[in-house]
PDB file of N, CA and C in Angstrom:
ATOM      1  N   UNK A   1     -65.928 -78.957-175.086  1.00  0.00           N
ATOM      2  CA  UNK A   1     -65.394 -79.857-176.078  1.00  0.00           C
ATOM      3  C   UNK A   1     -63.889 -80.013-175.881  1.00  0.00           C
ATOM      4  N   UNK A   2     -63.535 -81.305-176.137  1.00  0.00           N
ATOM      5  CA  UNK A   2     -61.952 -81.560-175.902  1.00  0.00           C
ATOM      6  C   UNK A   2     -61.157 -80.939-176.718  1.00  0.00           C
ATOM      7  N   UNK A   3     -60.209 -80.575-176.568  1.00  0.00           N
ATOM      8  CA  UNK A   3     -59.167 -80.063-177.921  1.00  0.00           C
ATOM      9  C   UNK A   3     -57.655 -81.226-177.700  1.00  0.00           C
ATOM     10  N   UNK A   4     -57.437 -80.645-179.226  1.00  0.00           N
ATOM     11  CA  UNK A   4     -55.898 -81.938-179.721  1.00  0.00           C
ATOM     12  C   UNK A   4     -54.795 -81.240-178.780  1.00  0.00           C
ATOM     13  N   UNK A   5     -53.973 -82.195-177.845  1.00  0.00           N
ATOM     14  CA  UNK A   5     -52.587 -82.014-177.125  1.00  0.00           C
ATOM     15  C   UNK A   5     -51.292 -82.273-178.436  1.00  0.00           C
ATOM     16  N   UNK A   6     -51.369 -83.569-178.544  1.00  0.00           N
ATOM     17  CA  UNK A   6     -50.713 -83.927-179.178  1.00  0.00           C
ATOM     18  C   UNK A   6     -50.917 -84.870-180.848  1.00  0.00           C
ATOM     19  N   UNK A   7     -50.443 -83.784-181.778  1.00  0.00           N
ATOM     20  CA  UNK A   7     -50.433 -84.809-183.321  1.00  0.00           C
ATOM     21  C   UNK A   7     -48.876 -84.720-183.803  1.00  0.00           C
ATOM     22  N   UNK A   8     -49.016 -85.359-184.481  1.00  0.00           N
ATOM     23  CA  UNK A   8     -47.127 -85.859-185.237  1.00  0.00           C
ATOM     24  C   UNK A   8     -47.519 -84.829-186.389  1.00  0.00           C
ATOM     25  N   UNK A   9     -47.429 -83.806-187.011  1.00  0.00           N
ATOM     26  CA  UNK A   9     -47.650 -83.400-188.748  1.00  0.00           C
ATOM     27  C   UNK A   9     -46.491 -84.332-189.364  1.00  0.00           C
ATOM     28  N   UNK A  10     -45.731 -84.809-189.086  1.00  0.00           N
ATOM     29  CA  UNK A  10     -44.700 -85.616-190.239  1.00  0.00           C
ATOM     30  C   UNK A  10     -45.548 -87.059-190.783  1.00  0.00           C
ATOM     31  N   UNK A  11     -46.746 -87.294-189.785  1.00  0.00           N
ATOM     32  CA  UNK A  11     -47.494 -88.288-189.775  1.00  0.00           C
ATOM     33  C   UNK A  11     -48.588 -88.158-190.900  1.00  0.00           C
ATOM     34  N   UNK A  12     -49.003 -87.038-191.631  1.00  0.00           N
ATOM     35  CA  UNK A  12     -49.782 -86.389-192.498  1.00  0.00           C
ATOM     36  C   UNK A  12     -49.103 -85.482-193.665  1.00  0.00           C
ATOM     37  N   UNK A  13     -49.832 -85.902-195.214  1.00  0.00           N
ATOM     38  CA  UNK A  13     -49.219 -84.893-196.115  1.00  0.00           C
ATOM     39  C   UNK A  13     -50.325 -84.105-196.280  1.00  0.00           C
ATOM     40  N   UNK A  14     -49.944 -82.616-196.314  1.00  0.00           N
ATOM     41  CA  UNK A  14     -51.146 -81.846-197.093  1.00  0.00           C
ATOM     42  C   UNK A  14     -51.261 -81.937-198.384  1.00  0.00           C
ATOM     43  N   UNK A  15     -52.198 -81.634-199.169  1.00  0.00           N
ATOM     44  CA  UNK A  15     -52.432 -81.750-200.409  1.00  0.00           C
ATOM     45  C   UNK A  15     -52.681 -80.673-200.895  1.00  0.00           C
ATOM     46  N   UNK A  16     -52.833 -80.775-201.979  1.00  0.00           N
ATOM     47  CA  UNK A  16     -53.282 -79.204-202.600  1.00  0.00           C
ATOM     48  C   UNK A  16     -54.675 -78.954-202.616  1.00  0.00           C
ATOM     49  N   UNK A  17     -55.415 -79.012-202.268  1.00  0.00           N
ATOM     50  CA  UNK A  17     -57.130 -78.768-201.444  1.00  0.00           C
ATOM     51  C   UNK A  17     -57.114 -78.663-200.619  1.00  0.00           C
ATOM     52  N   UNK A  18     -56.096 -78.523-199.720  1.00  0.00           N
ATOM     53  CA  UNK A  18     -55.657 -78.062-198.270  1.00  0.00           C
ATOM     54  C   UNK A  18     -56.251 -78.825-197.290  1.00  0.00           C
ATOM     55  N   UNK A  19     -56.505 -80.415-197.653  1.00  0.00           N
ATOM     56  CA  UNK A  19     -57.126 -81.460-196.696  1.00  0.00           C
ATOM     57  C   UNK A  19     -55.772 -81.959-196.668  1.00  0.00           C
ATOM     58  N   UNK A  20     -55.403 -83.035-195.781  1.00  0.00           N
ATOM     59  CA  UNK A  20     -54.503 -83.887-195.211  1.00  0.00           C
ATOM     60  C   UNK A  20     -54.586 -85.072-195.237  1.00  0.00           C
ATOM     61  N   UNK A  21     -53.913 -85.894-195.248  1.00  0.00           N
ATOM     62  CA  UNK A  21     -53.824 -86.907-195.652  1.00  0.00           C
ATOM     63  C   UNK A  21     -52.873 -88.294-194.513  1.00  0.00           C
ATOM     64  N   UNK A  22     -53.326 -88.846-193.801  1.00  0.00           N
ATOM     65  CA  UNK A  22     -52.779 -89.822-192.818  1.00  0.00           C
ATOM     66  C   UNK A  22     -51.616 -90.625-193.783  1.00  0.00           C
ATOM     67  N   UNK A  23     -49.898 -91.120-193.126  1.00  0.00           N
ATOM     68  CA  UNK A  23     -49.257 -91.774-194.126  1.00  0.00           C
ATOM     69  C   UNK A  23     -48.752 -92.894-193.530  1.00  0.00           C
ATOM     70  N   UNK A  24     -49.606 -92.865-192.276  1.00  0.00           N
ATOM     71  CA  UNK A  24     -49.188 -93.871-191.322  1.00  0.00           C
ATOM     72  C   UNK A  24     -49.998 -94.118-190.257  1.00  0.00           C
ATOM     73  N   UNK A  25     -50.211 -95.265-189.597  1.00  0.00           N
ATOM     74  CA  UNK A  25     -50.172 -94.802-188.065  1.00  0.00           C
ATOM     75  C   UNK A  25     -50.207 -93.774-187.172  1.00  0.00           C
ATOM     76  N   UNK A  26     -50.817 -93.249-186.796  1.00  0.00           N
ATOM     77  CA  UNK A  26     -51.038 -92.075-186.402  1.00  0.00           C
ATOM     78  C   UNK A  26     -51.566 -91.906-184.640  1.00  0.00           C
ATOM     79  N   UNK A  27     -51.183 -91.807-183.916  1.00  0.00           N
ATOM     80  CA  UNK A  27     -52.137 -91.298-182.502  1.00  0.00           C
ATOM     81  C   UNK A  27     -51.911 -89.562-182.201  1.00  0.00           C
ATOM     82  N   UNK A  28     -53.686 -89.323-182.173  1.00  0.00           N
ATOM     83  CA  UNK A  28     -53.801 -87.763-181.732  1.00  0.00           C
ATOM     84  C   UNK A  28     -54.168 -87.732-180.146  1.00  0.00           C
ATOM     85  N   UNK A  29     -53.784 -87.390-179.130  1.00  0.00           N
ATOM     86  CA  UNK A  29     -54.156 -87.336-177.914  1.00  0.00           C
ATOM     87  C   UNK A  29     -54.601 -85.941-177.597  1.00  0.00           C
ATOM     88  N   UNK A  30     -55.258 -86.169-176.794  1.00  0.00           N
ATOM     89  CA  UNK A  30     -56.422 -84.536-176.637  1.00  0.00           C
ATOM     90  C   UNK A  30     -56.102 -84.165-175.250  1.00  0.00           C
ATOM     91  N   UNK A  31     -56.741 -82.928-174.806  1.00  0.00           N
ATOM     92  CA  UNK A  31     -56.234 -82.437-173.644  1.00  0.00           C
ATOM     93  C   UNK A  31     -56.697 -83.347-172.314  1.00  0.00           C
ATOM     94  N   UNK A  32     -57.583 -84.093-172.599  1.00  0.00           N
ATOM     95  CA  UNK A  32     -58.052 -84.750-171.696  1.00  0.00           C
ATOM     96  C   UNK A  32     -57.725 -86.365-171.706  1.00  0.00           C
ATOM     97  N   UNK A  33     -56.627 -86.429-172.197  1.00  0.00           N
ATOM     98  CA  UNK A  33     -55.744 -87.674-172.544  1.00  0.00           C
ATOM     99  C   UNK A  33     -56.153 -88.566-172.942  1.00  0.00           C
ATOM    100  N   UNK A  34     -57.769 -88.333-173.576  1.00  0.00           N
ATOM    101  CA  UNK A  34     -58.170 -89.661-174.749  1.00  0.00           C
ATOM    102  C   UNK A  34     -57.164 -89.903-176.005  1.00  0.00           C
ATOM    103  N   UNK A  35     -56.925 -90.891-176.242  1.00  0.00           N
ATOM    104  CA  UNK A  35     -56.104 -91.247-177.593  1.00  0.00           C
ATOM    105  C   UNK A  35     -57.070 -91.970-178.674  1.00  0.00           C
ATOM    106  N   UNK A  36     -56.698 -91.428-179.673  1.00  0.00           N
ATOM    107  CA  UNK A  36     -57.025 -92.071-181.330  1.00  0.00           C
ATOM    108  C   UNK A  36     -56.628 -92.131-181.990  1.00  0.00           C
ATOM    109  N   UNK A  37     -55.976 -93.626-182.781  1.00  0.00           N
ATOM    110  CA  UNK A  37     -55.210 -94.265-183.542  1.00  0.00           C
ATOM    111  C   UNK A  37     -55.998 -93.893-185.218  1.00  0.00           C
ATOM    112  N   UNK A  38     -55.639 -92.643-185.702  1.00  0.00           N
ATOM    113  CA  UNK A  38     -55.662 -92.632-187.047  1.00  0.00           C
ATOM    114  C   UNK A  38     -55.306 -93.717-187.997  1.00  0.00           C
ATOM    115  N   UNK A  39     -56.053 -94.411-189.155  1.00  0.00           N
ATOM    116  CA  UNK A  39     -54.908 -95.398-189.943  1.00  0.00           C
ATOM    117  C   UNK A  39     -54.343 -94.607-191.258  1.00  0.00           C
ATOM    118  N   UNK A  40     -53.417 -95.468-191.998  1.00  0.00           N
ATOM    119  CA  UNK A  40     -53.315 -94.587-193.137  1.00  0.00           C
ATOM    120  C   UNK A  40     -54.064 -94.652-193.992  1.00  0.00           C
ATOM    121  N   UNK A  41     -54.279 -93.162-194.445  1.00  0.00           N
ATOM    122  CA  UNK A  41     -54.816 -93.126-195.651  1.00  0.00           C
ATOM    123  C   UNK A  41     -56.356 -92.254-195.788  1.00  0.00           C
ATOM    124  N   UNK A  42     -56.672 -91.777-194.247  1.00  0.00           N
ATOM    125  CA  UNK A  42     -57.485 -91.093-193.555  1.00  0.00           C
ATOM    126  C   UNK A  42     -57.451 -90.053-194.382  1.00  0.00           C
ATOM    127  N   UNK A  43     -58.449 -89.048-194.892  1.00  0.00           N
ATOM    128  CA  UNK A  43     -57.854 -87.965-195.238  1.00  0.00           C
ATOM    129  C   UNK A  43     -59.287 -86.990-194.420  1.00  0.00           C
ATOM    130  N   UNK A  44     -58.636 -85.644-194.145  1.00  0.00           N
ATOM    131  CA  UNK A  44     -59.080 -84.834-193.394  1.00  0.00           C
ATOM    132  C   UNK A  44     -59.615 -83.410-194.242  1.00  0.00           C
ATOM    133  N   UNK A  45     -60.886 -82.954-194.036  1.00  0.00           N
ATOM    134  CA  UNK A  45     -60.871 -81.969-194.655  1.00  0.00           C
ATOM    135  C   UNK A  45     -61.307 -80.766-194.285  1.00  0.00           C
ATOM    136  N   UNK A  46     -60.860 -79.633-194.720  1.00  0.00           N
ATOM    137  CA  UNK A  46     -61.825 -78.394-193.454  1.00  0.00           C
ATOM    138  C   UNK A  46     -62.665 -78.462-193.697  1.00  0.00           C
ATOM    139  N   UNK A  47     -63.106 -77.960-192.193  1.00  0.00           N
ATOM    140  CA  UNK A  47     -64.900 -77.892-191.606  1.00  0.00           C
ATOM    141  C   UNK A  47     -65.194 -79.542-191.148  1.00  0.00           C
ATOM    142  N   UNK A  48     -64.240 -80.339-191.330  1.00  0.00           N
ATOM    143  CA  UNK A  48     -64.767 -81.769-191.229  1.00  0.00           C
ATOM    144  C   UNK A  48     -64.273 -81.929-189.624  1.00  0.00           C
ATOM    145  N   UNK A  49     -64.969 -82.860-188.499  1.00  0.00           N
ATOM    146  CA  UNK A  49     -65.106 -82.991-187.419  1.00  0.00           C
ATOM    147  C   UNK A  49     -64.751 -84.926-187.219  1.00  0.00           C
ATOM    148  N   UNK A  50     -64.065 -85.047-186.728  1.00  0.00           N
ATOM    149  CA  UNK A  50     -63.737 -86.902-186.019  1.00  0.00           C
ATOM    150  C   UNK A  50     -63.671 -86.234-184.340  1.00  0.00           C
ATOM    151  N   UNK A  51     -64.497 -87.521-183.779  1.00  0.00           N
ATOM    152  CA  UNK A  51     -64.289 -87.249-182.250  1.00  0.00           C
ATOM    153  C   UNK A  51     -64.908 -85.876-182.147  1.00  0.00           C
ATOM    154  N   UNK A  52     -65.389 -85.294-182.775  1.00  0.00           N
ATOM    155  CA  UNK A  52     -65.402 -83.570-182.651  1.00  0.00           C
ATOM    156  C   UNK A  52     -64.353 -82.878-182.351  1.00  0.00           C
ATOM    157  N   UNK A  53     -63.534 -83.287-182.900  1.00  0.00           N
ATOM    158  CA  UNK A  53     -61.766 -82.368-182.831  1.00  0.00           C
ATOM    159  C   UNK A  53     -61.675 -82.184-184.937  1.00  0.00           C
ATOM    160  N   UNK A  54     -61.265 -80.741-184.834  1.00  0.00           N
ATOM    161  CA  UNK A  54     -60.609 -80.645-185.762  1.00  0.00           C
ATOM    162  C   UNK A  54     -59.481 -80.758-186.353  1.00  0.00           C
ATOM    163  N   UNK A  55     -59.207 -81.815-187.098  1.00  0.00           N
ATOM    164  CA  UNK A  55     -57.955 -82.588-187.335  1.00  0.00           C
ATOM    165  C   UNK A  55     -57.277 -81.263-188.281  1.00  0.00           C
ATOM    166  N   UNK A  56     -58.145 -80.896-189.140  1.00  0.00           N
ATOM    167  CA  UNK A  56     -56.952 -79.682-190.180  1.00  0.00           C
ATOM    168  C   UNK A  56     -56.692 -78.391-189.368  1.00  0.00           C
ATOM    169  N   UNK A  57     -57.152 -78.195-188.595  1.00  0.00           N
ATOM    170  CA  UNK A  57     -57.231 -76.789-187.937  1.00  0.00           C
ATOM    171  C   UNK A  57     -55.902 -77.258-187.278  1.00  0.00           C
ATOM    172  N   UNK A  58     -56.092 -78.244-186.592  1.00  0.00           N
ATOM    173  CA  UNK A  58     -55.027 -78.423-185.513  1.00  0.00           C
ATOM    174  C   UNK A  58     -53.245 -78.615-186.531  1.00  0.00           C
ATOM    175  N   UNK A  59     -53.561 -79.754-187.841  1.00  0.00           N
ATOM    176  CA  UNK A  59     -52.083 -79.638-188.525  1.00  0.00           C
ATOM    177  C   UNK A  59     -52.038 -78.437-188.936  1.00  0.00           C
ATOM    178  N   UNK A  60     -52.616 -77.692-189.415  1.00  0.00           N
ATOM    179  CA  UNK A  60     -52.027 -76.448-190.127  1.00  0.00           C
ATOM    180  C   UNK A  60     -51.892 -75.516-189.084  1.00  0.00           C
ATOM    181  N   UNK A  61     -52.309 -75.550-187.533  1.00  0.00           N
ATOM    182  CA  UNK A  61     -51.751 -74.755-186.913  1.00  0.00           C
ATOM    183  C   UNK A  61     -50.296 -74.873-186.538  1.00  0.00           C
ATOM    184  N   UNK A  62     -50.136 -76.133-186.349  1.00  0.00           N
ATOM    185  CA  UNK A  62     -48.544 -76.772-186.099  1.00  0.00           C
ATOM    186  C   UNK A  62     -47.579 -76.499-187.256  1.00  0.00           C
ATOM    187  N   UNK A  63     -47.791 -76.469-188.364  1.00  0.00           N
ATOM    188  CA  UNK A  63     -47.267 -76.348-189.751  1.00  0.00           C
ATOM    189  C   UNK A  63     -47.044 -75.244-190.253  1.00  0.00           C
ATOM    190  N   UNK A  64     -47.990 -74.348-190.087  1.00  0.00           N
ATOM    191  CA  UNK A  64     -48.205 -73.433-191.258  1.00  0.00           C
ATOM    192  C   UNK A  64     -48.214 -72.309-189.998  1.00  0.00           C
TER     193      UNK A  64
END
């Protein structure tokens, strides 16, 4: 399975349910240099899977 290279976190707010929230435009690129244009307003939640990449695992590793 691919994993995330590159996400913006300034591009996402967390919330207090500890899901995330898209506030813009967004591209996540993966190790295998597929890209995906998040829009705003996406919101992400743990255990939840897009592309089969974990979008919260990956901001709160960058973040937190």
């Amino acid at each position: 399975m691919d994993e995330i290279a590159k996400i913006v976190v300034e591009d996402f707010e967390k919330k207090p349910d500890g899901s995330w929230v898209s506030l813009k435009n967004s591209d996540i690129v993966t190790k295998s240099q597929a890209a995906f244009r998040v829009p705003p307003g996406m919101t992400f939640r743990k255990g939840g899977r897009l592309w089969g990449l974990n979008i919260v695992e990956a901001l709160d590793g960058v973040r937190y």
